[in-house]
Protein backbone atom coordinates (compact mmCIF):
# COMPACT_ATOMS: atom_id res chain seq x y z
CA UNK A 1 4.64 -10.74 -35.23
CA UNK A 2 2.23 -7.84 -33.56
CA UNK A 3 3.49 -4.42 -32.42
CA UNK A 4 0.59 -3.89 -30.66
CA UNK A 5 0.54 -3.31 -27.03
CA UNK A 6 -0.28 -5.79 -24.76
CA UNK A 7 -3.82 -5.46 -23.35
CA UNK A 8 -4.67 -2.94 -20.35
CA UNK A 9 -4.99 -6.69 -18.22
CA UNK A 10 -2.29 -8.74 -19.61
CA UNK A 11 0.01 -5.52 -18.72
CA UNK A 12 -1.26 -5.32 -15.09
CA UNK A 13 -0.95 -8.97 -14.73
CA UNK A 14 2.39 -8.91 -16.26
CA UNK A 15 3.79 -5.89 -13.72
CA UNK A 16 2.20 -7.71 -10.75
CA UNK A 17 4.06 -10.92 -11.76
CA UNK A 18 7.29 -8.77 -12.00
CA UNK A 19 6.54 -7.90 -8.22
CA UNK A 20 6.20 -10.92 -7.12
CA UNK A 21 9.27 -12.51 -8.87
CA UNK A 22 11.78 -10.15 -8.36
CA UNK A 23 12.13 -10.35 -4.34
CA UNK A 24 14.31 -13.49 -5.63
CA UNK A 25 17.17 -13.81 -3.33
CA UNK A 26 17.02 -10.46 -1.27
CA UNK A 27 17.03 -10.71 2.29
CA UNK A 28 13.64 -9.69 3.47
CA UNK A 29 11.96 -8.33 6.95
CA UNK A 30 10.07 -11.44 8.22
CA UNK A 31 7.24 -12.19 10.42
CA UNK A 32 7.68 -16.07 11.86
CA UNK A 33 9.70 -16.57 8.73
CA UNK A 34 6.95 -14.84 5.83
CA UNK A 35 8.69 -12.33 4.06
CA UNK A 36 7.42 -8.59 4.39
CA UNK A 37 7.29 -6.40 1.22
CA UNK A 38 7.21 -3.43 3.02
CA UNK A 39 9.43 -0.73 4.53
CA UNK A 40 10.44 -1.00 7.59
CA UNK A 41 7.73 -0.78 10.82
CA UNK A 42 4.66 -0.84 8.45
CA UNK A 43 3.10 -3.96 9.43
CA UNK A 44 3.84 -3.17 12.91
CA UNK A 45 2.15 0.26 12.36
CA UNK A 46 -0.65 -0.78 10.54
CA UNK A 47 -1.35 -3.15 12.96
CA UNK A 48 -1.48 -0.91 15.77
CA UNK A 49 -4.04 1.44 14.16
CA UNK A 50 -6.38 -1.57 13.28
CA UNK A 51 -6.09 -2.69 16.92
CA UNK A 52 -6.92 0.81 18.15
CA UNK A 53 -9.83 1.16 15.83
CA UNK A 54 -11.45 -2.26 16.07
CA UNK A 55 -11.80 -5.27 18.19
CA UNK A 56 -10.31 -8.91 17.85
CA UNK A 57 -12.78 -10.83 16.62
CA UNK A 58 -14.05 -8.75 13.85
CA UNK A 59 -13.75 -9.92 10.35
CA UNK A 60 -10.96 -7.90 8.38
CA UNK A 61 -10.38 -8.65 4.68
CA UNK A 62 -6.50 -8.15 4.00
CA UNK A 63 -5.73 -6.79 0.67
CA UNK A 64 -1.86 -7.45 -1.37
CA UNK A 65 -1.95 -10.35 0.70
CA UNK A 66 1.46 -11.36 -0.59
CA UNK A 67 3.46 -13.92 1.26
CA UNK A 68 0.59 -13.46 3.99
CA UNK A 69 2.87 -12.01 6.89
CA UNK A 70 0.44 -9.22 7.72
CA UNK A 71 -2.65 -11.89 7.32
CA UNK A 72 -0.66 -14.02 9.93
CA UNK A 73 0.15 -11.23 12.03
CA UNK A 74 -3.26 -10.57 12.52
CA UNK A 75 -4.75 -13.82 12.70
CA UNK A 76 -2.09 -14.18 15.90
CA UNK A 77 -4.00 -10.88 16.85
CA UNK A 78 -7.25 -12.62 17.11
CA UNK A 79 -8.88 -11.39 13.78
CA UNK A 80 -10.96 -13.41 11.70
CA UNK A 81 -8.91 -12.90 8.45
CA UNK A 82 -9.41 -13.01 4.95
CA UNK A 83 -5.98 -12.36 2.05
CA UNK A 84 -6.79 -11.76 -0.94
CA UNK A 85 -4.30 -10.48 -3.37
CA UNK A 86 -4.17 -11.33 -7.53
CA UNK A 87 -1.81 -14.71 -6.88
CA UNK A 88 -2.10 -17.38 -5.06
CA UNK A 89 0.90 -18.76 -5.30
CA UNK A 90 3.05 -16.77 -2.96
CA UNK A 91 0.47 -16.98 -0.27
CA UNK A 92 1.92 -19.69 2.63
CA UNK A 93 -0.96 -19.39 5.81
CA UNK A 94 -2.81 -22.27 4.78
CA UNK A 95 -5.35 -21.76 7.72
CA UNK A 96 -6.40 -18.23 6.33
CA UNK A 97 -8.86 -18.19 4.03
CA UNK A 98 -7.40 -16.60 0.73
CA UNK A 99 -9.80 -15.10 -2.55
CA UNK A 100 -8.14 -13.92 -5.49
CA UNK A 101 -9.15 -10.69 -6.85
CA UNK A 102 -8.42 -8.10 -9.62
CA UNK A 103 -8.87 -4.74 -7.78
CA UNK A 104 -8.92 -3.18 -11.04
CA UNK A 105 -12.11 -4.98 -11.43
CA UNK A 106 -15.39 -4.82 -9.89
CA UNK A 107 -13.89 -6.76 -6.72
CA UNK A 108 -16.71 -5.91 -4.00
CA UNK A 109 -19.26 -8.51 -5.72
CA UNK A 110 -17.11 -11.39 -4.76
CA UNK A 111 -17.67 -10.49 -1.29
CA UNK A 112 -21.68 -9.65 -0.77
CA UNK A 113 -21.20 -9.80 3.12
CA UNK A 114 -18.92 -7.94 3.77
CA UNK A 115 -16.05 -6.85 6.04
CA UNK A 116 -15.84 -5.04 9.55
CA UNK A 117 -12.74 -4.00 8.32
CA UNK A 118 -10.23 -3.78 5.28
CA UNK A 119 -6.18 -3.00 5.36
CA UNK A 120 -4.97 -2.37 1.96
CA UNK A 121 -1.05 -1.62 2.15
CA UNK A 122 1.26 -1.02 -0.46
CA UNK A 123 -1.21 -1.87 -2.84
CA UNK A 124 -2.93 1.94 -4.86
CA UNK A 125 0.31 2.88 -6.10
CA UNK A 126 0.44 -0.54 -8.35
CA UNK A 127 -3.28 0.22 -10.22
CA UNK A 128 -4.60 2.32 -12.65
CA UNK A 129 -7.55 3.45 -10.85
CA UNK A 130 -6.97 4.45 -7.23
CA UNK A 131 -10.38 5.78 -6.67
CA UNK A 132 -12.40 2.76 -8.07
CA UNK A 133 -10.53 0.60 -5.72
CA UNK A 134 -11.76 2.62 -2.50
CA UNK A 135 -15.01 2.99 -3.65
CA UNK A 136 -15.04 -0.71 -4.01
CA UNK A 137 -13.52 -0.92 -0.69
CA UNK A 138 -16.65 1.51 0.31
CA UNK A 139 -19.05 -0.82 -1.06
CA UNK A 140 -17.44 -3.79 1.04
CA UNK A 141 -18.04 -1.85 4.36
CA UNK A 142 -21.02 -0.75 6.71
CA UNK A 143 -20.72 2.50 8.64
CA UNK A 144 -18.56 2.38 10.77
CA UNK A 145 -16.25 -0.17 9.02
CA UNK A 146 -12.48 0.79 9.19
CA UNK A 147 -10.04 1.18 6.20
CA UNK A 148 -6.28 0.62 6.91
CA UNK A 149 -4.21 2.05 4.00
CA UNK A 150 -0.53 3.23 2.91
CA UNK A 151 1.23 3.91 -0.26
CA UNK A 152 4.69 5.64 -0.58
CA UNK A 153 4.31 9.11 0.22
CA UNK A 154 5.65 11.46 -2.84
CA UNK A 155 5.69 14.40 -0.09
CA UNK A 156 8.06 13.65 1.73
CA UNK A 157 11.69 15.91 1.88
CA UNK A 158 13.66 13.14 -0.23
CA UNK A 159 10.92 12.80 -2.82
CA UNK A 160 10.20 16.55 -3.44
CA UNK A 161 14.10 16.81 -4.02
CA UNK A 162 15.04 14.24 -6.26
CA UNK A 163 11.63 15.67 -8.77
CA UNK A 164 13.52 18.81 -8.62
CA UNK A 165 16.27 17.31 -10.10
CA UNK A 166 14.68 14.78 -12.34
CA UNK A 167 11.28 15.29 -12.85
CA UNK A 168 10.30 11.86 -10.91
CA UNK A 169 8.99 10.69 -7.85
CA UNK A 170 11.01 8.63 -4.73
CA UNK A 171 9.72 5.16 -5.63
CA UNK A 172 8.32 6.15 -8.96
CA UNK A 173 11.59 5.86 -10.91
CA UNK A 174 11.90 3.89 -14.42
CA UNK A 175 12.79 0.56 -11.82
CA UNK A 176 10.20 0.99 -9.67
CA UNK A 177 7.48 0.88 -12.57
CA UNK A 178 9.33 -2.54 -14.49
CA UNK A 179 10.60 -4.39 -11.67
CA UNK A 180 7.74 -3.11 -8.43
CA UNK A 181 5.29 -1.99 -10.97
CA UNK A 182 4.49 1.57 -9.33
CA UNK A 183 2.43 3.56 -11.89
CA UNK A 184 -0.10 5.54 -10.06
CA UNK A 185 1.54 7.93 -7.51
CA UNK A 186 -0.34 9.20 -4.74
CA UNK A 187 0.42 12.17 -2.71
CA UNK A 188 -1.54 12.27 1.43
CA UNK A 189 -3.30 15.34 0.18
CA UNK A 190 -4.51 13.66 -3.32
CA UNK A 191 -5.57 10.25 -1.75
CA UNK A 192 -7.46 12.53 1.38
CA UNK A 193 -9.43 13.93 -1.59
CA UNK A 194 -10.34 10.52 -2.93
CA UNK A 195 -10.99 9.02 0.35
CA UNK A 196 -13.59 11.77 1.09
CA UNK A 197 -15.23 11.68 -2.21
CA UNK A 198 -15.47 7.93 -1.53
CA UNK A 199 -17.22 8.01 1.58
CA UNK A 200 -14.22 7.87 4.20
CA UNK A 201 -13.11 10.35 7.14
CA UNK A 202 -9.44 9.60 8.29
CA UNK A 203 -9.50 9.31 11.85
CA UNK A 204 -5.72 9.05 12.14
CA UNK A 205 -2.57 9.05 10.10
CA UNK A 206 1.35 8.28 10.37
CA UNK A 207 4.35 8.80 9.37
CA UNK A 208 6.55 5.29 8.41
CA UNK A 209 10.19 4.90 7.94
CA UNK A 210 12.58 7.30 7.25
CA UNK A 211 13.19 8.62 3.49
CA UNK A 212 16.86 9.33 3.91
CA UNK A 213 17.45 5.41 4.66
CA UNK A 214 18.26 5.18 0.80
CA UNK A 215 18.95 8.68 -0.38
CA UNK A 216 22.69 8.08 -1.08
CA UNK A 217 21.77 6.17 -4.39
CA UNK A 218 19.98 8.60 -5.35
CA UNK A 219 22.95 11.01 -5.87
CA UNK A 220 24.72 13.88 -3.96
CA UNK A 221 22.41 17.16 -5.52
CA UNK A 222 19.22 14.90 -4.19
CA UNK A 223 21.45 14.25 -0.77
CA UNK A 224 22.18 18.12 -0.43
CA UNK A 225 18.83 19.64 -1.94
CA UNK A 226 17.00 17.16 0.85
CA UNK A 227 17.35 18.44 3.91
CA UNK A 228 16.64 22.01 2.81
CA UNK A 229 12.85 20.73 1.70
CA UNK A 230 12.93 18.92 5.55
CA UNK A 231 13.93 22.28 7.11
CA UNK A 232 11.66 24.76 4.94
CA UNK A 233 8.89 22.26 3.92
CA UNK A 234 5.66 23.28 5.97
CA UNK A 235 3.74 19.36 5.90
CA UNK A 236 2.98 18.51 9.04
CA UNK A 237 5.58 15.24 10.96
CA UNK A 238 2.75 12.99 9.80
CA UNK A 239 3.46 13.66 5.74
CA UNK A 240 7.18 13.53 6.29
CA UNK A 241 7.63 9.64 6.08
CA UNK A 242 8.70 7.29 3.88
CA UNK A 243 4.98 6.12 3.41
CA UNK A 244 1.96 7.19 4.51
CA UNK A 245 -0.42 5.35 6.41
CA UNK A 246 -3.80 6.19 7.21
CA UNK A 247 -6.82 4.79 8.93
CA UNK A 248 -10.49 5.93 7.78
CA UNK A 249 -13.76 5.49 9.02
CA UNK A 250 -16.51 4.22 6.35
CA UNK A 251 -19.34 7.26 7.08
């Protein structure tokens, strides 16, 4: 039997499928009974920005489809939709179309015409290369396009406490890489950089959920060190959430 490690795409494959399997049995946020793999308010969030940043009708390619709720959600919003996400499986909308896609790949080919508009959320924290997904994303919009995107935000109060204490990350934690398969974190300031450098301009950003909603697990020194980074830290209410969500402008 081989020691070797698994190849760079059977391990990807392999943390995605640990995603997607171990929601087993929790109760889960819903939208018309999909379940939502998000914190709480995202996809209502996300939403809005889209809607004040482009019209019904346009066509909006949904990345980490999942169990489509947010593909729904804006198909009900009068979108012209497209999920894409690397299973199929969990996917229920049967009415929306749905591509798979690696977006550790080169994922833009599979789509030569393009999108008015792409929401990716919850999605560059789970893949190796952050910046060679929104470059792909780039390539998949004209100028003007829009870019809806979040990822947990390592900034925030509860996050910059519980490094001090052990060196990691809120949501980037031994569990969160095997079971949710978080590997890349991405603080607003780093993924501002690589949106820019990409060929984005963020035309608006939010704050989503509240960090302290779970910080009693995460022991009392992280409870009593986190409010001091909330009352000294000098980020702006935007980069205090839970996740950060941001809407760019293809230029």
């Amino acid at each position: 039997m081989s020691d070797s490690p698994a190849p760079p795409q059977d391990a990807a494959t392999g943390r995605a499928d640990s995603f997607r399997t171990g929601f087993d049995g929790r109760r889960m946020r819903e939208y018309k009974g999909l379940p939502i793999y998000a914190a709480p308010g995202l996809h209502e969030a996300a939403a809005a920005l889209l809607g004040a940043a482009v019209e019904p009708g346009a066509r909006v390619l949904e990345f980490g489809a999942g169990s489509g709720a947010m593909s729904l959600r804006l198909d009900d919003a009068g979108y012209r939709v497209t999920a894409s996400d690397l299973f199929a499986e969990s996917f229920r909308p049967r009415h929306v179309p749905f591509v798979a896609a690696d977006l550790n790949g080169p994922f833009a080919a599979q789509w030569p015409e393009g999108f008015d508009a792409v929401m990716a959320l919850e999605i560059v924290e789970h893949l190796e290369n952050p910046r060679h997904m929104l470059r792909q994303i780039r390539a998949l919009l004209p100028k003007g396009g829009r870019l809806v995107l979040s990822t947990p935000n390592i900034a925030n109060p509860v996050s910059q406490a519980l490094f001090l204490r052990r060196g990691v990350f809120q949501w980037f934690r031994d569990v969160d890489y095997r079971e949710q398969g978080h590997i890349t974190p991405q603080s607003p300031w780093m993924l501002e950089k690589a949106l820019e450098e990409a060929g984005f301009a963020i035309r608006g950003e939010q704050a989503v959920s509240n960090p302290f909603r779970r910080v009693r697990k995460l022991g009392w020194r992280v409870r009593l060190l986190a409010p001091l980074f909330a009352l000294l830290g000098g980020l702006p209410p935007t980069r205090r959430g839970e996740v950060w969500l941001v809407e760019a402008e293809a230029v």
